[in-house]
N, C-alpha and C. Protein backbone atom coordinates (compact mmCIF):
# COMPACT_ATOMS: atom_id res chain seq x y z
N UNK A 1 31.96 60.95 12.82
CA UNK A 1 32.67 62.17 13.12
C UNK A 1 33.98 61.84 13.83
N UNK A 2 35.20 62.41 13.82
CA UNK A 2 36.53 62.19 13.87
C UNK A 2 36.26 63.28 15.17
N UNK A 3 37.39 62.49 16.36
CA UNK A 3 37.35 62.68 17.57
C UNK A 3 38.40 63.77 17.56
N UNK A 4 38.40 65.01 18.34
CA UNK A 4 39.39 65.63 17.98
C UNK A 4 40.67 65.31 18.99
N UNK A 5 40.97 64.46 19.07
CA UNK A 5 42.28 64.09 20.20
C UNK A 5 42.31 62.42 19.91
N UNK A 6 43.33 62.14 19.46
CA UNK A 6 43.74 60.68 18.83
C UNK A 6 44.58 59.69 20.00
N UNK A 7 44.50 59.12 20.16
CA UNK A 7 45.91 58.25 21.51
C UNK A 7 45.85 57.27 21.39
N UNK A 8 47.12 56.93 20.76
CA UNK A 8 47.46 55.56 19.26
C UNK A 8 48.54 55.08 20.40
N UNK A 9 48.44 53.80 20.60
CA UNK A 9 49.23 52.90 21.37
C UNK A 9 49.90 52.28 19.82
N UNK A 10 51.53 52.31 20.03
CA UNK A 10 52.27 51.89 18.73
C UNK A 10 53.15 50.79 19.63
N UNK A 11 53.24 49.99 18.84
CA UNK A 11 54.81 48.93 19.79
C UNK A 11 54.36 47.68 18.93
N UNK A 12 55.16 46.74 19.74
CA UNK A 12 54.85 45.54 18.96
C UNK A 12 54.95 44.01 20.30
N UNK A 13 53.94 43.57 20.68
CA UNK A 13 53.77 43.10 21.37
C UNK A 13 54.48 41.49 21.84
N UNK A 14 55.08 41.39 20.97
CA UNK A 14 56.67 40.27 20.67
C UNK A 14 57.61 40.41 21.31
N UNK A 15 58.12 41.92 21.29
CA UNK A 15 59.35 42.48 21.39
C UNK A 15 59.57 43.03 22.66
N UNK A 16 59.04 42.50 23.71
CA UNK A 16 59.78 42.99 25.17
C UNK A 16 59.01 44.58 25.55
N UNK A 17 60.02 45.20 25.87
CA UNK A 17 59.51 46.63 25.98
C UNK A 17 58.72 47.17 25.17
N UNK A 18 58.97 46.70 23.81
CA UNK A 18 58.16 47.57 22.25
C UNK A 18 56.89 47.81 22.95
N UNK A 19 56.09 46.69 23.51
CA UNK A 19 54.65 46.32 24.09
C UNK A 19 53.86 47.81 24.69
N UNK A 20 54.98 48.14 24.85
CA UNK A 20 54.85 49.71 26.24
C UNK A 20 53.51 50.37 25.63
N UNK A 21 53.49 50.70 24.41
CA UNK A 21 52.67 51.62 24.17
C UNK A 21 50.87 50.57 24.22
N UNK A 22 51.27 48.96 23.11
CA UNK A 22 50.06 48.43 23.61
C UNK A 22 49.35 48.26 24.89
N UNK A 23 50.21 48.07 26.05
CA UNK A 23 49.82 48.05 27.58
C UNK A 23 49.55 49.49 27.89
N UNK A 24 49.67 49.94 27.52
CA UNK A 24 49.08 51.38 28.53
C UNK A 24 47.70 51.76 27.82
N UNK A 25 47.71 51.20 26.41
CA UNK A 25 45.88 51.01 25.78
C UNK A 25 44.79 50.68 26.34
N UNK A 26 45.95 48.93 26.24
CA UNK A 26 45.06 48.30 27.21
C UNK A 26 44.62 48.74 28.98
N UNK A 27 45.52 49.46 29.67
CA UNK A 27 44.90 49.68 30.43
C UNK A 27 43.90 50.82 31.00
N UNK A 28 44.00 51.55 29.89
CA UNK A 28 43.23 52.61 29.96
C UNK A 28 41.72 52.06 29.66
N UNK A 29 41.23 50.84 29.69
CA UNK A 29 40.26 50.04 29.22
C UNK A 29 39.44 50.20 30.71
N UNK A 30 40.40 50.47 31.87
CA UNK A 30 39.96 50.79 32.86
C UNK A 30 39.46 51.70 33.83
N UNK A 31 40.25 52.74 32.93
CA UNK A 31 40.38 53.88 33.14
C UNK A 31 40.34 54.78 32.14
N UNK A 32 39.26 54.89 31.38
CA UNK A 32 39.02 55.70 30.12
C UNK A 32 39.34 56.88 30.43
N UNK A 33 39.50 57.44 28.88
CA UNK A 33 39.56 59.49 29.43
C UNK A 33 38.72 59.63 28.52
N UNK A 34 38.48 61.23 28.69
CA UNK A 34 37.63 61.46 28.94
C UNK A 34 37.08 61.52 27.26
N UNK A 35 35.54 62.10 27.27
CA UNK A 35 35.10 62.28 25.75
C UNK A 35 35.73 63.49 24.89
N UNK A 36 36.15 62.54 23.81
CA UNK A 36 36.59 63.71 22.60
C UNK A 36 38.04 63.22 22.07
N UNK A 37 38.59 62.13 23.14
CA UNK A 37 39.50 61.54 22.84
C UNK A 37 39.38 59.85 22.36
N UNK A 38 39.71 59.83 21.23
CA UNK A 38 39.91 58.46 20.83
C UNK A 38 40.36 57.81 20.82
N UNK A 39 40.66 56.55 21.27
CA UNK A 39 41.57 55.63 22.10
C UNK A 39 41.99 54.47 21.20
N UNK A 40 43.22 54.05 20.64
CA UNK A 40 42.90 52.86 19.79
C UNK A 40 44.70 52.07 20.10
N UNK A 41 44.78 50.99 19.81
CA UNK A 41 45.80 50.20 19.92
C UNK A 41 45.79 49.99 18.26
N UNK A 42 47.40 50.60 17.76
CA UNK A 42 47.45 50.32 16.54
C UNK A 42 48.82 49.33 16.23
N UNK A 43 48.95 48.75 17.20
CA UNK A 43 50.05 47.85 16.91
C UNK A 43 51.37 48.07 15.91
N UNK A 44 51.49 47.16 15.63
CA UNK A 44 52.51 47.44 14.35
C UNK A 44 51.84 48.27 12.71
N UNK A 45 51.11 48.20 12.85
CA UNK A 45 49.64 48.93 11.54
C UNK A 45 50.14 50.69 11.48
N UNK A 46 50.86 50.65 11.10
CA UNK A 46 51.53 52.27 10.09
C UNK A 46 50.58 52.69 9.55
N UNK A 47 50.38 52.26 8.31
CA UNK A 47 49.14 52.36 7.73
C UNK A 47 48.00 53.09 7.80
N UNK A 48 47.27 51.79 9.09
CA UNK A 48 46.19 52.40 9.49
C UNK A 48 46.24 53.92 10.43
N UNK A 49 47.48 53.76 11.39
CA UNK A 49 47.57 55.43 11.88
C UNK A 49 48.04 56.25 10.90
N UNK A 50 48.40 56.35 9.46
CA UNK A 50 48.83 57.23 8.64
C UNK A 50 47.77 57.30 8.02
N UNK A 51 46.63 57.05 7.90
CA UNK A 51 45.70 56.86 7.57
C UNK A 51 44.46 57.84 8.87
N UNK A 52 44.54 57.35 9.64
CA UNK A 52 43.55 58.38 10.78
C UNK A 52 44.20 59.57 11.70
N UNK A 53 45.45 59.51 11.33
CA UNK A 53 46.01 60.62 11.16
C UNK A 53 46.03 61.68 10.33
N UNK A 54 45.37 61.39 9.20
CA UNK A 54 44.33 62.15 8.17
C UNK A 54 43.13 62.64 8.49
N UNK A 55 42.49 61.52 9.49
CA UNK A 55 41.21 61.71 9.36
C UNK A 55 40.58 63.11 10.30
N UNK A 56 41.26 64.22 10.60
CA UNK A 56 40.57 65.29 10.94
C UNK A 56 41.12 65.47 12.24
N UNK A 57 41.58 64.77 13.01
CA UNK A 57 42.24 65.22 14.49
C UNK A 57 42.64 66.05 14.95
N UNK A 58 42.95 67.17 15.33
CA UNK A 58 43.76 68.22 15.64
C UNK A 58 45.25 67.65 16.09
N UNK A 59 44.70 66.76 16.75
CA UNK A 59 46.38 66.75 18.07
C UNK A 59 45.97 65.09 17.78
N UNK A 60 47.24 64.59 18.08
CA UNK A 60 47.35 62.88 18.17
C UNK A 60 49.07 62.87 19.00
N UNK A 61 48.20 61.81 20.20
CA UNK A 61 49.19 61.89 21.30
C UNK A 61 49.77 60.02 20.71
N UNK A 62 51.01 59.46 20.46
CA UNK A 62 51.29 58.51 20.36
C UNK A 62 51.96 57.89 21.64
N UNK A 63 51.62 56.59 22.05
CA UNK A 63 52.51 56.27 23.19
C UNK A 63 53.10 54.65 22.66
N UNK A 64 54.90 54.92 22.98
CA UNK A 64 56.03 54.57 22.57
C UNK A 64 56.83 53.98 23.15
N UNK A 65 57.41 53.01 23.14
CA UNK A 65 58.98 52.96 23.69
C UNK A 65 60.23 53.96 23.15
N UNK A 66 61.12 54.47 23.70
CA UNK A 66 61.83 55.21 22.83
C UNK A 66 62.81 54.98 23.72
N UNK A 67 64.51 54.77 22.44
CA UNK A 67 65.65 55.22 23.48
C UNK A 67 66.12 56.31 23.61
N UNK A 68 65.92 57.40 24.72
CA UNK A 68 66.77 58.44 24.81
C UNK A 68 68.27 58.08 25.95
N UNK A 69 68.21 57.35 26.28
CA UNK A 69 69.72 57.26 27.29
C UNK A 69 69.23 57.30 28.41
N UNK A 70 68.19 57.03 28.93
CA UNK A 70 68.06 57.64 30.40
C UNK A 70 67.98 56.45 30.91
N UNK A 71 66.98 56.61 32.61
CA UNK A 71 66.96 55.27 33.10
C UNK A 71 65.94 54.35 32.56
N UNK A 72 65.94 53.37 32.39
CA UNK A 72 64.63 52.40 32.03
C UNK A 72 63.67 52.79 32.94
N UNK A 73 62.43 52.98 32.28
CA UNK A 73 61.13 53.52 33.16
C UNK A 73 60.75 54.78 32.84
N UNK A 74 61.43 55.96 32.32
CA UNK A 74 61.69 57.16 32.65
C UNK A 74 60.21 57.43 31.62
N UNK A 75 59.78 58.19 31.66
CA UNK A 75 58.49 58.77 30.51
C UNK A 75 58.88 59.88 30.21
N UNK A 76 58.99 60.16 28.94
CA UNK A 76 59.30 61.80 28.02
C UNK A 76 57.68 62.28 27.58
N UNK A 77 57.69 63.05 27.21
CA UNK A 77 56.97 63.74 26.52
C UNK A 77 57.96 64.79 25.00
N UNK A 78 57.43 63.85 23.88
CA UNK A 78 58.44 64.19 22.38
C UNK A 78 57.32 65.30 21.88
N UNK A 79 57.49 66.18 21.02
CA UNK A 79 56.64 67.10 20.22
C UNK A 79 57.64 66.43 19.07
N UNK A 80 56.72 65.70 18.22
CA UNK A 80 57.57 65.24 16.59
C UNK A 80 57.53 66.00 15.88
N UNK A 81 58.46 65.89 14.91
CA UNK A 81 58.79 67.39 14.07
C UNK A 81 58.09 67.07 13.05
N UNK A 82 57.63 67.88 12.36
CA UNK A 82 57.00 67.94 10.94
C UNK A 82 57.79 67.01 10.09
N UNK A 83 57.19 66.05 9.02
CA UNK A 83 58.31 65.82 8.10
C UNK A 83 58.67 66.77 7.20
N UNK A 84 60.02 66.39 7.16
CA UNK A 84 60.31 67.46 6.52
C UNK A 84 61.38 66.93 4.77
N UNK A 85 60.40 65.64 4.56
CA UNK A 85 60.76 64.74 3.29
C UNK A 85 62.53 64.37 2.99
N UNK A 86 62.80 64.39 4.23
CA UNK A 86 64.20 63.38 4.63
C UNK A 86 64.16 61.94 4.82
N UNK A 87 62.91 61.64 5.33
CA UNK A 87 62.56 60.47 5.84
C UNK A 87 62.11 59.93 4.93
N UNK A 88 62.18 58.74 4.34
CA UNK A 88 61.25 57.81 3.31
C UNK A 88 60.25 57.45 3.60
N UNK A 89 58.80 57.64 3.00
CA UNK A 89 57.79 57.21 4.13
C UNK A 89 57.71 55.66 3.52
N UNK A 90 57.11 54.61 4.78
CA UNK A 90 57.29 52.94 4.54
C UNK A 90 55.77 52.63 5.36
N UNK A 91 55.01 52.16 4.56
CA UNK A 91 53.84 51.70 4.80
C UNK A 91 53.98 50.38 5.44
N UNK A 92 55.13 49.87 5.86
CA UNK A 92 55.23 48.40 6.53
C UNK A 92 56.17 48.46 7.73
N UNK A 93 55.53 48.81 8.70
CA UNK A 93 56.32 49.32 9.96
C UNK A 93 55.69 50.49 10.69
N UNK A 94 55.95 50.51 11.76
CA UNK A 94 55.91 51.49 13.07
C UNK A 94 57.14 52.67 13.16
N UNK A 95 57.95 53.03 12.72
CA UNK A 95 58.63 54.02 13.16
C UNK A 95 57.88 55.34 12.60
N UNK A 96 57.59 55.82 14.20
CA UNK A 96 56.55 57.21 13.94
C UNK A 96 57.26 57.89 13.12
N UNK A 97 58.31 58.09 12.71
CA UNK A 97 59.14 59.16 11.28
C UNK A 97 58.55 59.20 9.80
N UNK A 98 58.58 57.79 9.96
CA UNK A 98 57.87 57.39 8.59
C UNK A 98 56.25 57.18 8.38
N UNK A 99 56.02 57.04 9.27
CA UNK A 99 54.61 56.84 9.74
C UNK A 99 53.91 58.32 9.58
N UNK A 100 54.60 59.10 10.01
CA UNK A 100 54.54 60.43 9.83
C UNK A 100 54.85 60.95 7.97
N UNK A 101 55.73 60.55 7.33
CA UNK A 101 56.31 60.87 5.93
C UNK A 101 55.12 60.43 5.36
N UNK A 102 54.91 58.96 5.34
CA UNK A 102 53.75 58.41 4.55
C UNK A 102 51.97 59.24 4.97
N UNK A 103 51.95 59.62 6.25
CA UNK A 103 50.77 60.17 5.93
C UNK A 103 51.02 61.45 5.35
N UNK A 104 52.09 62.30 5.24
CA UNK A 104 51.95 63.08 4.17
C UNK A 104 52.34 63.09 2.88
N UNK A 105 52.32 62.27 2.60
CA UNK A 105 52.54 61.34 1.26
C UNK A 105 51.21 60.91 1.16
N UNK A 106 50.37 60.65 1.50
CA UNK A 106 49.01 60.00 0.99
C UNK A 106 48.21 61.46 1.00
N UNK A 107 48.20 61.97 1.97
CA UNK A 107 47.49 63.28 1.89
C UNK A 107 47.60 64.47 1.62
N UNK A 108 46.66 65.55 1.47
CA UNK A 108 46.99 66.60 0.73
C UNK A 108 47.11 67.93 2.21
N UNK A 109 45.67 67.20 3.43
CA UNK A 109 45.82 68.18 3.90
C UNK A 109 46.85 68.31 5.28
N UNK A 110 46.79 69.48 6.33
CA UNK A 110 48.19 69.18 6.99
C UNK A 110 47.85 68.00 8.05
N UNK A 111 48.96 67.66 9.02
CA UNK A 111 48.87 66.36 9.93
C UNK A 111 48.47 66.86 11.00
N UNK A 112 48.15 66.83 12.00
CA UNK A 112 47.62 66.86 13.48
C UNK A 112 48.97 67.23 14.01
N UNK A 113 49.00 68.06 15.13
CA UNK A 113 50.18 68.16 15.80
C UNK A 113 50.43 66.63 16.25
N UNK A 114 51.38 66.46 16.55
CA UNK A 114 51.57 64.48 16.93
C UNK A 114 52.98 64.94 18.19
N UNK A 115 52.18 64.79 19.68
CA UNK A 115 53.11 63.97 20.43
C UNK A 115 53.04 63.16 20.97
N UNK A 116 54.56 62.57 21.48
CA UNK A 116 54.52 61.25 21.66
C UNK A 116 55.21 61.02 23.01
N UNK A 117 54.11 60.54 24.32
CA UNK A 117 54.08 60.21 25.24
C UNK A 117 55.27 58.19 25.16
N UNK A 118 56.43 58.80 25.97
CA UNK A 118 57.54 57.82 25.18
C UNK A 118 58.12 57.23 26.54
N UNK A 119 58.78 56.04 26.62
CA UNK A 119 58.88 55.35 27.72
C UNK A 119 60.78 54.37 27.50
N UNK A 120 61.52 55.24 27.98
CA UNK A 120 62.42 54.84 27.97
C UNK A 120 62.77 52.57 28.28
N UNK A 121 63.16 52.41 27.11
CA UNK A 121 63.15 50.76 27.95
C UNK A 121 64.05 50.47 28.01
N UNK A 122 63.86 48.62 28.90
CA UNK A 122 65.35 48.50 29.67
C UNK A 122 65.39 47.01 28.45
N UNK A 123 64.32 46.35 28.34
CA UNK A 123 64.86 45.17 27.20
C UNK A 123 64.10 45.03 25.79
N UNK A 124 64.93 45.07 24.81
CA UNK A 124 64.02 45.39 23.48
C UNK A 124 65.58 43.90 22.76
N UNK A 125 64.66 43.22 21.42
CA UNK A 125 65.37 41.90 21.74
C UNK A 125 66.47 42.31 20.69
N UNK A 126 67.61 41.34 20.55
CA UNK A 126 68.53 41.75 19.19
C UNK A 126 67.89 41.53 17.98
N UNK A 127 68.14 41.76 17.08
CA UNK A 127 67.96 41.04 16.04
C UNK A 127 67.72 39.81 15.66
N UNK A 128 68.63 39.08 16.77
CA UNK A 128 68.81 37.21 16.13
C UNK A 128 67.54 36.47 17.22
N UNK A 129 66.85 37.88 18.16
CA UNK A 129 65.57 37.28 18.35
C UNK A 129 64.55 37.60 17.94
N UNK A 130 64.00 36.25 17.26
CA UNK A 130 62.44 36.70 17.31
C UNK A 130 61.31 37.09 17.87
N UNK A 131 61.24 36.36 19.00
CA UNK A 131 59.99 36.90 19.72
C UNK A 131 60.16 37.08 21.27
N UNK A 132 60.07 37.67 22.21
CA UNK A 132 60.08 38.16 23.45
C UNK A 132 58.97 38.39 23.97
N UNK A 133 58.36 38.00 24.15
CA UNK A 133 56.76 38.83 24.99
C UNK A 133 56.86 39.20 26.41
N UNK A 134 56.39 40.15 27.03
CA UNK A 134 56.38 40.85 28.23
C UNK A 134 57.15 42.00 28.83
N UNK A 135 56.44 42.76 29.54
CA UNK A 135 57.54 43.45 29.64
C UNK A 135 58.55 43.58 30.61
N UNK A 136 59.96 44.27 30.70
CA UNK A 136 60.57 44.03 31.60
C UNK A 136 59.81 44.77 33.44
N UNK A 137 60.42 44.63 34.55
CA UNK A 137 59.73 44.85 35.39
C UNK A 137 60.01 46.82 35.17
N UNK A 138 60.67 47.38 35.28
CA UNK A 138 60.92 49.12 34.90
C UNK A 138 59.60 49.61 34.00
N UNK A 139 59.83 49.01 32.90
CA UNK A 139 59.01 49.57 31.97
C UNK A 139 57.50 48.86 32.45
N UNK A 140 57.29 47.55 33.06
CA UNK A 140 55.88 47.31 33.05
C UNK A 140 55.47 48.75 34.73
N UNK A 141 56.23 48.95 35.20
CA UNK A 141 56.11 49.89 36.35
C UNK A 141 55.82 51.21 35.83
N UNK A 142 56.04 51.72 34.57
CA UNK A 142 55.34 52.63 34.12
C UNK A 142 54.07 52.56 33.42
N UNK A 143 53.50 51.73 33.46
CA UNK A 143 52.34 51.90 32.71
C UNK A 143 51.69 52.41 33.00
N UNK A 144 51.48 52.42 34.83
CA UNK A 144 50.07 53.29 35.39
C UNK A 144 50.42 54.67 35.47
N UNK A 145 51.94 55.01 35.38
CA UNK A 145 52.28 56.63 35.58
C UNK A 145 51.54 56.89 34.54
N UNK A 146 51.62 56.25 33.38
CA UNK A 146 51.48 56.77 32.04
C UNK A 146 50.30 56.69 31.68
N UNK A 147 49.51 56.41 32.34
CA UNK A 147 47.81 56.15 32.29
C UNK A 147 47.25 57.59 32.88
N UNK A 148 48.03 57.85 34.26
CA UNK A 148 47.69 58.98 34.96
C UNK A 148 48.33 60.06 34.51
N UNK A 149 49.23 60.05 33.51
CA UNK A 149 49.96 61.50 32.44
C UNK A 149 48.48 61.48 31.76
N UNK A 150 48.54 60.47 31.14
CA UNK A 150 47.48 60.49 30.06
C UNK A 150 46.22 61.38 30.53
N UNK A 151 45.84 61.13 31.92
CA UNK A 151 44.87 61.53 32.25
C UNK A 151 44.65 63.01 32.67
N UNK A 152 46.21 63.33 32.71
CA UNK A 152 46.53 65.28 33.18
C UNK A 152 46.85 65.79 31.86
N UNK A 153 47.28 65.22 30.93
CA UNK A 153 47.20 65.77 29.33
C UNK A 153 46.85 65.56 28.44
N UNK A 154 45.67 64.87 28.58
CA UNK A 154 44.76 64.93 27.52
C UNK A 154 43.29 65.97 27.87
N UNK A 155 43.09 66.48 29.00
CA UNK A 155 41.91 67.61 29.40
C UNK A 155 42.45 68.60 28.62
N UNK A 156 43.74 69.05 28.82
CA UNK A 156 44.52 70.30 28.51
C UNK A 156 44.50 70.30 26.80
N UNK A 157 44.87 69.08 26.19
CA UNK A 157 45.10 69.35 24.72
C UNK A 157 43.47 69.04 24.00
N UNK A 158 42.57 68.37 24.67
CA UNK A 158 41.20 68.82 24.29
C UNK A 158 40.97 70.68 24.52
N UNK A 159 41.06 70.93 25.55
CA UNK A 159 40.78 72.46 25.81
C UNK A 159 41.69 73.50 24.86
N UNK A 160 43.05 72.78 24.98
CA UNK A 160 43.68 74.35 23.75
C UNK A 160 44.99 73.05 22.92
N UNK A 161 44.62 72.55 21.63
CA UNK A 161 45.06 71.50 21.01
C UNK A 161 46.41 72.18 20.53
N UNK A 162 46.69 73.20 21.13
CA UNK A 162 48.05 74.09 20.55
C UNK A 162 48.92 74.12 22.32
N UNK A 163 48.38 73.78 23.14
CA UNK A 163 48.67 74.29 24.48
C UNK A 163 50.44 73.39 24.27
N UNK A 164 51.34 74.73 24.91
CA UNK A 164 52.69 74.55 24.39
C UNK A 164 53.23 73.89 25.49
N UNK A 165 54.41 72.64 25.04
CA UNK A 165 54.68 71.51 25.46
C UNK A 165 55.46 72.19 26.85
N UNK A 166 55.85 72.86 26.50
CA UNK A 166 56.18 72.79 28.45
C UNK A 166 55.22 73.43 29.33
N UNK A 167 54.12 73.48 28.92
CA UNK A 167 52.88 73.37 29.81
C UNK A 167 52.72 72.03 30.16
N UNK A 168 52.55 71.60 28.93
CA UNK A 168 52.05 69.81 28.99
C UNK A 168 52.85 68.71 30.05
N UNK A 169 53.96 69.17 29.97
CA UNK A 169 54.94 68.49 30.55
C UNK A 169 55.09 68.85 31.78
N UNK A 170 54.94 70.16 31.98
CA UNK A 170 54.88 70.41 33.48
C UNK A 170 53.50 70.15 34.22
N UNK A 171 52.28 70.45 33.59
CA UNK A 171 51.38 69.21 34.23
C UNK A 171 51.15 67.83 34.49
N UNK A 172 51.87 66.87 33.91
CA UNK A 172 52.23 65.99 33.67
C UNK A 172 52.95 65.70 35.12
N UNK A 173 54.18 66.60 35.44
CA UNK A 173 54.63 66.57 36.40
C UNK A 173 54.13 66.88 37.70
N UNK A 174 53.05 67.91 37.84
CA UNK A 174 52.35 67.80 38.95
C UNK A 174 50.98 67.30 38.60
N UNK A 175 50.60 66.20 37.90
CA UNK A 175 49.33 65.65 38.05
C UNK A 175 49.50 64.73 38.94
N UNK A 176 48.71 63.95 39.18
CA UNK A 176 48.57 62.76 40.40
C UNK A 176 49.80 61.93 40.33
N UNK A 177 49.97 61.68 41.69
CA UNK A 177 51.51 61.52 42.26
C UNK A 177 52.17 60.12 41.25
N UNK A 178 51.60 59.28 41.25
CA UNK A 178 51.92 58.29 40.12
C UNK A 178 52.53 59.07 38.89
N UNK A 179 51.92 59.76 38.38
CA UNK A 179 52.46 60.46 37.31
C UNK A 179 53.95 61.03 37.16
N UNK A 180 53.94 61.73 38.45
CA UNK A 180 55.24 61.88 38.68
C UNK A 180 56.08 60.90 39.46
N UNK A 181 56.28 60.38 39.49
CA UNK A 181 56.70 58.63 39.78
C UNK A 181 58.34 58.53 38.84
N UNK A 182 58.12 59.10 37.62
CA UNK A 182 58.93 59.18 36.68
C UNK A 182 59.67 60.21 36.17
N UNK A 183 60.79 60.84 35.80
CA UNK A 183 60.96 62.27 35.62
C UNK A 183 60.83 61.98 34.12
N UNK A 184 60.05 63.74 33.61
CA UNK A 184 59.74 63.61 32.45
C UNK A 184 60.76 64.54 31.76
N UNK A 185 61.53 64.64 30.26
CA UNK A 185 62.28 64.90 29.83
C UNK A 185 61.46 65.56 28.40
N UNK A 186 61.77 66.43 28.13
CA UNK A 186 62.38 66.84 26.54
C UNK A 186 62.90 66.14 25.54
N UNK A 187 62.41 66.06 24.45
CA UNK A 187 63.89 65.25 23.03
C UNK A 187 63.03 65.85 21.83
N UNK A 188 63.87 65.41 21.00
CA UNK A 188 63.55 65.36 19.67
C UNK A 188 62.62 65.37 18.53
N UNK A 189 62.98 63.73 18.48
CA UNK A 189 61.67 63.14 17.71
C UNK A 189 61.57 61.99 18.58
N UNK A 190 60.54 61.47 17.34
CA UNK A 190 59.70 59.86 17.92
C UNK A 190 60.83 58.70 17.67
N UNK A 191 60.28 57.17 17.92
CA UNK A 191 60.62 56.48 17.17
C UNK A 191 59.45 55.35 17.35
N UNK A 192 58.67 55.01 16.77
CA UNK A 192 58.08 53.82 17.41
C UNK A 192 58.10 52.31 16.61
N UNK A 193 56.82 51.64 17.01
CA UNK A 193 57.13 50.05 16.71
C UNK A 193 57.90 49.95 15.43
């Protein structure tokens, strides 16, 4: 039976900051939430989240690195937009856009609301590097805010899987003081590994 609340750690664990979303998986290993939510580290694997993003979820919370301009550290809370078949969907890669296109491209029925708990970073590598591992000190300083968001919005989107994002966000902001540690912002869309 398919859990109705999804929380897909996306990044890529090479790439410096990308990691953001695998580390806050992993540490929720310590700090589980609660039942009904399903917890998984999907790495660079599109695929497989375009794939259980099918599988019956209501709501699927993704956690991200994302650049919005702000300070390194900062945590957003994104509501991703529907695709809306602009995007090419690409079964080989992490950018939640496409990740998003391709599962409605494989499937018939609709997607889970999908937001994405997102973590502004301070080092993500150029191009002409290959591999980086760790994260910088900003972004590894959010992980536990983002453990303790996790833990003030995911009760709420089990209880009403429609509950509207500036609820979410403003609990977020007064959940346990760590949480707010970070100011949380508004945007767009996603972008992930």
């Amino acid at each position: 039976m398919t859990a109705p609340l999804l929380v897909a750690g996306v990044g890529n664990i090479f790439l410096a900051d990308d990691a953001f979303g695998p580390e806050v998986i992993r540490a929720l290993d310590g700090r589980p939430l609660p039942p009904g939510a399903r917890v998984r580290d999907y790495g660079i694997r599109g695929l497989d989240l375009a794939y259980d993003l099918l599988g019956g979820c209501a709501t699927a919370v993704l956690v991200d690195a994302a650049r919005r301009g702000r300070r390194p550290g900062t945590l957003f809370l994104i509501e991703a937009d529907p695709p809306d078949g602009t995007v090419p969907p690409e079964a080989h890669g992490m950018d939640p856009a496409k990740v998003l296109a391709l599962a409605t491209h494989l499937g018939d029925e609709p997607l889970p609301r999908v937001l994405v708990l997102a973590c502004e970073p301070e080092l993500l590598p150029d191009r002409d590097e290959d591999i980086m591992p760790g994260l910088s000190a900003r972004v590894r300083a959010a992980v536990e805010p983002a453990v303790a968001a996790l833990h003030a919005l995911v009760p709420l989107l089990l209880a009403d899987p429609g509950a509207p994002a500036a609820a979410l966000r403003r609990s977020m902001e007064s959940g346990p003081a760590r949480a707010a540690a970070l100011p949380l912002r508004a945007a767009g869309t996603a972008e992930d590994r």
